[in-house]
C-alpha atoms as a PDB file:
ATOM      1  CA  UNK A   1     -52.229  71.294  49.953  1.00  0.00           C
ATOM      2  CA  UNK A   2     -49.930  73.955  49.363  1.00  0.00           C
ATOM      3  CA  UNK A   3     -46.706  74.068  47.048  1.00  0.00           C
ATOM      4  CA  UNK A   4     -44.526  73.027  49.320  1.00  0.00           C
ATOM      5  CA  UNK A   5     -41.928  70.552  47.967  1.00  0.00           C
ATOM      6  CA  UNK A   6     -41.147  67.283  49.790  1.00  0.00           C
ATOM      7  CA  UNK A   7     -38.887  64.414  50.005  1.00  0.00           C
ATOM      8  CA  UNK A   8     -38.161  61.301  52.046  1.00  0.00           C
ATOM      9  CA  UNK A   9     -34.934  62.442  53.943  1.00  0.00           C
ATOM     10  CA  UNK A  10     -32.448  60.366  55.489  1.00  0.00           C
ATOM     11  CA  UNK A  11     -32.245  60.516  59.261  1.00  0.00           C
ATOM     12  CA  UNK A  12     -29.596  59.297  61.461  1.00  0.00           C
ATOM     13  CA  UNK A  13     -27.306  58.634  58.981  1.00  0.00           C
ATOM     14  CA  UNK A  14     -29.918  56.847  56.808  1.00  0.00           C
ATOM     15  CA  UNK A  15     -30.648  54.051  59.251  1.00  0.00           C
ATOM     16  CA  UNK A  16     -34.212  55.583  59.347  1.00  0.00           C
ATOM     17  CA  UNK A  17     -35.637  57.626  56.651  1.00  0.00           C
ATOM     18  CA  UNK A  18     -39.279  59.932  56.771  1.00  0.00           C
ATOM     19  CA  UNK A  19     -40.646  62.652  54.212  1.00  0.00           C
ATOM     20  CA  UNK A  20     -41.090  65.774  54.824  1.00  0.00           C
ATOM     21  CA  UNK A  21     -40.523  69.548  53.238  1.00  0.00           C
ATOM     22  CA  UNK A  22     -37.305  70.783  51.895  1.00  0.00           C
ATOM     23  CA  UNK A  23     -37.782  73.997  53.308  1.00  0.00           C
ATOM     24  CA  UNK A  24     -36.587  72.157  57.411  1.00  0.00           C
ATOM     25  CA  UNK A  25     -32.910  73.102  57.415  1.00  0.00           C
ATOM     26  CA  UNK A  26     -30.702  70.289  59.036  1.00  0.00           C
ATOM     27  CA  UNK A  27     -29.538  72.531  62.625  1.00  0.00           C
ATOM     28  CA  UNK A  28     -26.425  69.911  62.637  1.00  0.00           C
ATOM     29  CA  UNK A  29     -25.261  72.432  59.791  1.00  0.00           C
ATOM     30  CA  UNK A  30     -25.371  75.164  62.386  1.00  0.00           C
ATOM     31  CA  UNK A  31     -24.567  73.703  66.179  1.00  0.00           C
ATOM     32  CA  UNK A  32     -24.259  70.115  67.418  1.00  0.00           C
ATOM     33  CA  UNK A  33     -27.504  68.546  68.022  1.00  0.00           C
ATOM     34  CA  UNK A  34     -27.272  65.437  70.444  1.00  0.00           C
ATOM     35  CA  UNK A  35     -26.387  62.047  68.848  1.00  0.00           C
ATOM     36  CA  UNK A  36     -30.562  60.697  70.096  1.00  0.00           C
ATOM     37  CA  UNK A  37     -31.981  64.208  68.350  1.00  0.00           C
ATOM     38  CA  UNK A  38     -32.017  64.456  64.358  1.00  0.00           C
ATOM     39  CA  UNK A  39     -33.604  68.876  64.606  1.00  0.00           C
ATOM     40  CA  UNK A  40     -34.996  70.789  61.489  1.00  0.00           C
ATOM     41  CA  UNK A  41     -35.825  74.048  61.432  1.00  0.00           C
ATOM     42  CA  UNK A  42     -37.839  76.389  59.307  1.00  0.00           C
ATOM     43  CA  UNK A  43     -36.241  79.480  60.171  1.00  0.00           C
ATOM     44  CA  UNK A  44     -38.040  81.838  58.322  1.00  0.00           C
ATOM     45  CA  UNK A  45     -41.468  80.594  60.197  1.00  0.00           C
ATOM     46  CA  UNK A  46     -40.079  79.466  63.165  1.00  0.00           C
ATOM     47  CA  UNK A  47     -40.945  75.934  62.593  1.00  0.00           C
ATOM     48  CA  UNK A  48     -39.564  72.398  63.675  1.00  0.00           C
ATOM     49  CA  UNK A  49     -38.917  69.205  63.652  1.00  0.00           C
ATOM     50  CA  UNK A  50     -37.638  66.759  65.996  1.00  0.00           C
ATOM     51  CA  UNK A  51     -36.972  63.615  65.878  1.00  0.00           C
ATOM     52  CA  UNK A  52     -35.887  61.603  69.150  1.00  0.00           C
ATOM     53  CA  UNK A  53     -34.546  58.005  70.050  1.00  0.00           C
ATOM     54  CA  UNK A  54     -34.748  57.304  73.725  1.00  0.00           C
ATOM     55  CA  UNK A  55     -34.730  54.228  76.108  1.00  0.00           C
ATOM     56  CA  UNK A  56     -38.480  52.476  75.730  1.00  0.00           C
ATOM     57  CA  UNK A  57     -40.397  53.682  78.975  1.00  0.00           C
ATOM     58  CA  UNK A  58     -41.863  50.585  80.525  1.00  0.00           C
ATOM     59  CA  UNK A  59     -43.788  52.456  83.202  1.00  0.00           C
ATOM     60  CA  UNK A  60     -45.438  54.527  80.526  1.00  0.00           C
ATOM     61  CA  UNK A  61     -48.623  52.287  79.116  1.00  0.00           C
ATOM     62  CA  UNK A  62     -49.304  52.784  75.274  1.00  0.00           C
ATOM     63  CA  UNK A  63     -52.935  54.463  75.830  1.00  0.00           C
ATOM     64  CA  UNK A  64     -51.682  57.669  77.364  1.00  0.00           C
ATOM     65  CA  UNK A  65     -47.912  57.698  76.276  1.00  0.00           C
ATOM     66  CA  UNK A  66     -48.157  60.967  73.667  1.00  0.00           C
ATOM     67  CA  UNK A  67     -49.379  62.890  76.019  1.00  0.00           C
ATOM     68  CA  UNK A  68     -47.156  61.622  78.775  1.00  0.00           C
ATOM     69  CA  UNK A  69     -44.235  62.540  76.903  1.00  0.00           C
ATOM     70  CA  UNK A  70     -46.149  65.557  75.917  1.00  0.00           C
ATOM     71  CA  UNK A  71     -46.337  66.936  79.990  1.00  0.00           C
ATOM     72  CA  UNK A  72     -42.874  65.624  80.217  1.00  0.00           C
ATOM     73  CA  UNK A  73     -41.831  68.260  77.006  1.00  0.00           C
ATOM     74  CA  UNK A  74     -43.619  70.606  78.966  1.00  0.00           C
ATOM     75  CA  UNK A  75     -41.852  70.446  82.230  1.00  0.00           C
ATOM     76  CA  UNK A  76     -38.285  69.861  80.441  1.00  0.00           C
ATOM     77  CA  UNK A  77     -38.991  73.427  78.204  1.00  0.00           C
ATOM     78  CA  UNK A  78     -40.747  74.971  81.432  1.00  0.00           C
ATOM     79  CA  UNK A  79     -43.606  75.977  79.497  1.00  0.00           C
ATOM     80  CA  UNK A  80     -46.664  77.102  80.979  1.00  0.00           C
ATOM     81  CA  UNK A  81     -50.242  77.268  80.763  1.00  0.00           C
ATOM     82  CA  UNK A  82     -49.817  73.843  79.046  1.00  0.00           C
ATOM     83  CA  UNK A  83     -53.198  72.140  77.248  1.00  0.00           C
ATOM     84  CA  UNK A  84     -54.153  69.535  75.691  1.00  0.00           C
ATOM     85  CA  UNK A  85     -56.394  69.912  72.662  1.00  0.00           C
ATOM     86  CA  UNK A  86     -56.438  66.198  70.835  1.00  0.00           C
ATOM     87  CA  UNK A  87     -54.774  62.567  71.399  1.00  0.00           C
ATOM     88  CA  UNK A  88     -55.304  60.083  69.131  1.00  0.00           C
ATOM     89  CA  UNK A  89     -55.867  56.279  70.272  1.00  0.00           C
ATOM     90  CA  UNK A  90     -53.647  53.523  70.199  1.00  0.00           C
ATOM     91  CA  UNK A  91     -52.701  53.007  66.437  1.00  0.00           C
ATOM     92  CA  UNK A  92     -50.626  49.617  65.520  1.00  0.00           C
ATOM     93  CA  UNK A  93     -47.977  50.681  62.380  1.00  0.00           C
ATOM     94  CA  UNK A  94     -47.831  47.701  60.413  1.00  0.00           C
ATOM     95  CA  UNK A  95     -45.392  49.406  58.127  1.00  0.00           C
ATOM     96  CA  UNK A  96     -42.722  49.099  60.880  1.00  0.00           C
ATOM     97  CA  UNK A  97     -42.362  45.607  62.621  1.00  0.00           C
ATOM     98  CA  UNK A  98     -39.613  44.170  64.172  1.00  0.00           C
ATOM     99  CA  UNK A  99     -39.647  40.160  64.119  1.00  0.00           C
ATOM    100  CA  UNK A 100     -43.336  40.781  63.110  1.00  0.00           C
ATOM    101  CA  UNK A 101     -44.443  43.081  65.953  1.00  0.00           C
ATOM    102  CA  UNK A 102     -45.541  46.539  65.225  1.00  0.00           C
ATOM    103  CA  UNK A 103     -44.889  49.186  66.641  1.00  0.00           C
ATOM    104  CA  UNK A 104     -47.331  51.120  68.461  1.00  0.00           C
ATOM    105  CA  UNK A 105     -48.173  54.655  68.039  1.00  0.00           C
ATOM    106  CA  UNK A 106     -50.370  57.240  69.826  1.00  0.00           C
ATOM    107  CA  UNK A 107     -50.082  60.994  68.790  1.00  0.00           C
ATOM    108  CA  UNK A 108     -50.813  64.188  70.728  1.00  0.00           C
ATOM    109  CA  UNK A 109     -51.158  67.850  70.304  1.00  0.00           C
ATOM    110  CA  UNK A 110     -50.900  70.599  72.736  1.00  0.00           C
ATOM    111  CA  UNK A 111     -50.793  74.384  73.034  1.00  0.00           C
ATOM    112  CA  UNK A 112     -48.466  75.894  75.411  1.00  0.00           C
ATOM    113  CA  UNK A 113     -46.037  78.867  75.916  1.00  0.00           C
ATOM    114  CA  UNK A 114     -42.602  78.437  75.556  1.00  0.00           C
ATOM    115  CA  UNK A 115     -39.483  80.366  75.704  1.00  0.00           C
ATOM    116  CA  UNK A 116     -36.459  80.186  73.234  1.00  0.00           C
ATOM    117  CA  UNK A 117     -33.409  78.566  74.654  1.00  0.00           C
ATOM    118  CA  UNK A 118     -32.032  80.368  77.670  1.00  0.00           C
ATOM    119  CA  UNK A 119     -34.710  83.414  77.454  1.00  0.00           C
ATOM    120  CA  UNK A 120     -37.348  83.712  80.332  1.00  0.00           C
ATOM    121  CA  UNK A 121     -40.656  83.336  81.136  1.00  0.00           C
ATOM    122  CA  UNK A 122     -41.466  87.227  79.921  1.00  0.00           C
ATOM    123  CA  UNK A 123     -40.409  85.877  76.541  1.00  0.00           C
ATOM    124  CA  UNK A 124     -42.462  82.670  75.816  1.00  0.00           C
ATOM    125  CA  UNK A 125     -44.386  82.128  72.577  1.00  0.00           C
ATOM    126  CA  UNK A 126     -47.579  80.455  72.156  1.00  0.00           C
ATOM    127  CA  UNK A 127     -46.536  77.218  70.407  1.00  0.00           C
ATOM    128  CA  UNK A 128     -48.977  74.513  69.169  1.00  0.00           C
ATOM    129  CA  UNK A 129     -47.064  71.335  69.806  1.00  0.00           C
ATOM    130  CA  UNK A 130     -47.796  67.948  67.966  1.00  0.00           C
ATOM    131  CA  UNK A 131     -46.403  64.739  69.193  1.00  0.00           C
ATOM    132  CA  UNK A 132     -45.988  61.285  67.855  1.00  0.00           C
ATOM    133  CA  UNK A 133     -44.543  58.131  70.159  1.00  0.00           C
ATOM    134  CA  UNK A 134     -43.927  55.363  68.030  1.00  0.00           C
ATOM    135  CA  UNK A 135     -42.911  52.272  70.985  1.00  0.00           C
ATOM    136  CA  UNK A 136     -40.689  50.037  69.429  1.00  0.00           C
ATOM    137  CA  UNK A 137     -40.664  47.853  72.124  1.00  0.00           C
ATOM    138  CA  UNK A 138     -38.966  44.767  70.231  1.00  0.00           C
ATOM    139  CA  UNK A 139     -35.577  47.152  70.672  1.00  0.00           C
ATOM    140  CA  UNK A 140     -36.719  48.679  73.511  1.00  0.00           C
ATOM    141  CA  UNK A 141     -37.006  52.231  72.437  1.00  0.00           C
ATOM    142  CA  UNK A 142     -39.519  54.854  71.974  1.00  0.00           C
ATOM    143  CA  UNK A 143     -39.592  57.378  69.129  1.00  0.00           C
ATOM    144  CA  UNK A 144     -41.113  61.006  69.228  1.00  0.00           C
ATOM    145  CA  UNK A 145     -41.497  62.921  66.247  1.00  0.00           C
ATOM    146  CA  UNK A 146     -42.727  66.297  67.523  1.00  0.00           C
ATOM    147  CA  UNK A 147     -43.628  69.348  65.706  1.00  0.00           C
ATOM    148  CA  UNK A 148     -43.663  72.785  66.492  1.00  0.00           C
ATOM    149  CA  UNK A 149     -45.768  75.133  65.309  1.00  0.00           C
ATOM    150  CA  UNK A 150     -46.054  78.983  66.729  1.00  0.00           C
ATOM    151  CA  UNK A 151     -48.542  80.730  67.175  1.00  0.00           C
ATOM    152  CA  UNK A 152     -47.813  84.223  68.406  1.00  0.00           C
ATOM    153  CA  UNK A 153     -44.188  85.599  69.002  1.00  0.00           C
ATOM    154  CA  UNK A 154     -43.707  87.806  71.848  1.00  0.00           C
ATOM    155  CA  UNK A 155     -41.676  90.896  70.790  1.00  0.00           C
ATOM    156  CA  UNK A 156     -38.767  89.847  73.429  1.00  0.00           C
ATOM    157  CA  UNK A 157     -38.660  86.509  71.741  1.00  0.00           C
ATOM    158  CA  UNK A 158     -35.266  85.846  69.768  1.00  0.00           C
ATOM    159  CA  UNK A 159     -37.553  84.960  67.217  1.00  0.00           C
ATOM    160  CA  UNK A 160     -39.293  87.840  66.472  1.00  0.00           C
ATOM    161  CA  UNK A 161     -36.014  89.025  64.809  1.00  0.00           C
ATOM    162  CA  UNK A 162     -36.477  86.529  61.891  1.00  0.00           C
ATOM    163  CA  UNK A 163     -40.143  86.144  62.317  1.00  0.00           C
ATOM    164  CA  UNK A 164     -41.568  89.364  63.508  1.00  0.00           C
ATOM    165  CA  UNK A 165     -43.811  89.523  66.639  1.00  0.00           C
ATOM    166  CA  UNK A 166     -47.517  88.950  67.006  1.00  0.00           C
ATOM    167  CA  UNK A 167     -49.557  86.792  65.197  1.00  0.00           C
ATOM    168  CA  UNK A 168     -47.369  84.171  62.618  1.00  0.00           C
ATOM    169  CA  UNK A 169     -48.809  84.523  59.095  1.00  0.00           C
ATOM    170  CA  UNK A 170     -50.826  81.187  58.512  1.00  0.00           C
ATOM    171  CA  UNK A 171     -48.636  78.641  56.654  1.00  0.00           C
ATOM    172  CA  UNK A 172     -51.487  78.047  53.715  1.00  0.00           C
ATOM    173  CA  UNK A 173     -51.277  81.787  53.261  1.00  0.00           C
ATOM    174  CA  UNK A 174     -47.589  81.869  53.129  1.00  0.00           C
ATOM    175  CA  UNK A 175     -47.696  78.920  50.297  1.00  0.00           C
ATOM    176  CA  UNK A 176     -46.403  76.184  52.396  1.00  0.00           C
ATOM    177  CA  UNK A 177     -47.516  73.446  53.872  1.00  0.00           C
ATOM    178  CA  UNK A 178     -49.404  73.642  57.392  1.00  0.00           C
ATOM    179  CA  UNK A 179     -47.741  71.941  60.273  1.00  0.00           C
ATOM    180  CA  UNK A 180     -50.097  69.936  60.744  1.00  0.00           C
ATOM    181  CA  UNK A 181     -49.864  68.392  57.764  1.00  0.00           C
ATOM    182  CA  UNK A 182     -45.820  68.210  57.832  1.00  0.00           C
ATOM    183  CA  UNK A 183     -46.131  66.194  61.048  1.00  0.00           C
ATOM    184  CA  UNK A 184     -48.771  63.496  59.663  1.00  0.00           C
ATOM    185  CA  UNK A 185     -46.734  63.020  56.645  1.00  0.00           C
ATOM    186  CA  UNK A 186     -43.620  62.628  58.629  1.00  0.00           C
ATOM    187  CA  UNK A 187     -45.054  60.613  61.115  1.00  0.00           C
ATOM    188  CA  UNK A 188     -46.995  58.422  58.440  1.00  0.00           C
ATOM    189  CA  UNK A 189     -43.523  58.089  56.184  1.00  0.00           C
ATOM    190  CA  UNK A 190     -41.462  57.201  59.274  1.00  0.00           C
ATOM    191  CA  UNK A 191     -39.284  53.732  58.571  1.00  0.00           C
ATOM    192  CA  UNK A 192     -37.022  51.803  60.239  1.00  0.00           C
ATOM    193  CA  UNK A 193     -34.374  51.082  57.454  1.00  0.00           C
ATOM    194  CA  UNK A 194     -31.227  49.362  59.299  1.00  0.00           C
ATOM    195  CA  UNK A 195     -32.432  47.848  62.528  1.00  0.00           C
ATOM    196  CA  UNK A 196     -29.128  47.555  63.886  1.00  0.00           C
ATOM    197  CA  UNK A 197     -29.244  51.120  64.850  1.00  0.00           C
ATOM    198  CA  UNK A 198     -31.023  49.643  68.058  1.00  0.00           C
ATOM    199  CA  UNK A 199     -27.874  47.824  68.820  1.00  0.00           C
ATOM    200  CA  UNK A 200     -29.332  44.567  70.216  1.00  0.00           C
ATOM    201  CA  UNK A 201     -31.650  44.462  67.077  1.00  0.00           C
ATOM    202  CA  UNK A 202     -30.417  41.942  64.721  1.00  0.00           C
END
């Protein structure tokens, strides 16, 4: 593992904690981030982290939910030539129970080509995308943790100011700690620390 130092970081303000590198910038420094989103950002690689609250899906069955929610990141960021390259089975998290039920989590990681914020389509980067739903269905919500991890800039890409086009310098060669990595760590660390974040949890 690369030098890359960590820490479990407070999220939502501290109701739920997970660990992950000090070098994700909080973007609520910067802009306003919705009140559901907690964002990090590497901006020097180009990096993030999201972390999402949103209503539990009850048409969405726990087998195929990652990559549900995957397709539906997809069609929300208008990506395109969208694939799927792993999913993970149906994992029970033992670690976070409400009135003794775990929660369930399936994970998912996709490639796909994605433009920054407002730009076009002639400006996407190739972003590997992994995704974590953790279905808390005692409070009726489902968590995604997803990471982002580019690939190649395009030159018209916003980011290729910061990050510089083409090819993004592999994260173990840069000394930090590969996305992949980041996200199991966060996703593993993930707890629930005041369940009456949910509201009707108590």
């Amino acid at each position: 593992m690369a030098a890359d130092s960590y820490s479990e970081r407070p999220l939502f303000g501290g109701a739920i904690s997970s660990t992950f590198s000090h070098r994700f910038q909080d973007v609520s420094n910067i802009r306003q981030v919705p009140d559901h989103q907690e964002v990090f950002v590497d901006p020097a690689r180009d990096e993030s982290l999201i972390f999402e609250l949103l209503d539990y899906r009850n048409e969405v069955g726990d087998e195929g939910s990652a990559i549900w929610f995957l397709q539906d990141l997809a069609t929300e960021q208008e990506a395109e030539g969208g694939t799927v390259i792993e999913q993970s089975g149906v994992i029970e998290a033992p670690g976070l129970c409400y009135r003794n039920l775990p929660a369930v989590v399936t994970t998912a990681v996709g490639q796909m080509a994605i433009s920054k914020g407002r730009q076009g389509s002639e400006a996407q980067n190739i972003v590997k995308v992994y995704l974590a739903n953790l279905r808390l269905k005692e409070v009726g919500t489902d968590v995604l943790i997803t990471a982002y991890d580019p690939i190649v800039i395009n030159p018209l890409s916003e980011s290729a100011r910061a990050v510089g086009a083409g090819f993004v310098i592999p994260a173990t060669q840069a000394g930090c700690m590969p996305m992949a990595e980041v996200f199991k760590l966060a996703v593993s660390s993930f707890k629930v620390n005041d369940w009456s974040l949910f509201g009707s949890a108590g």
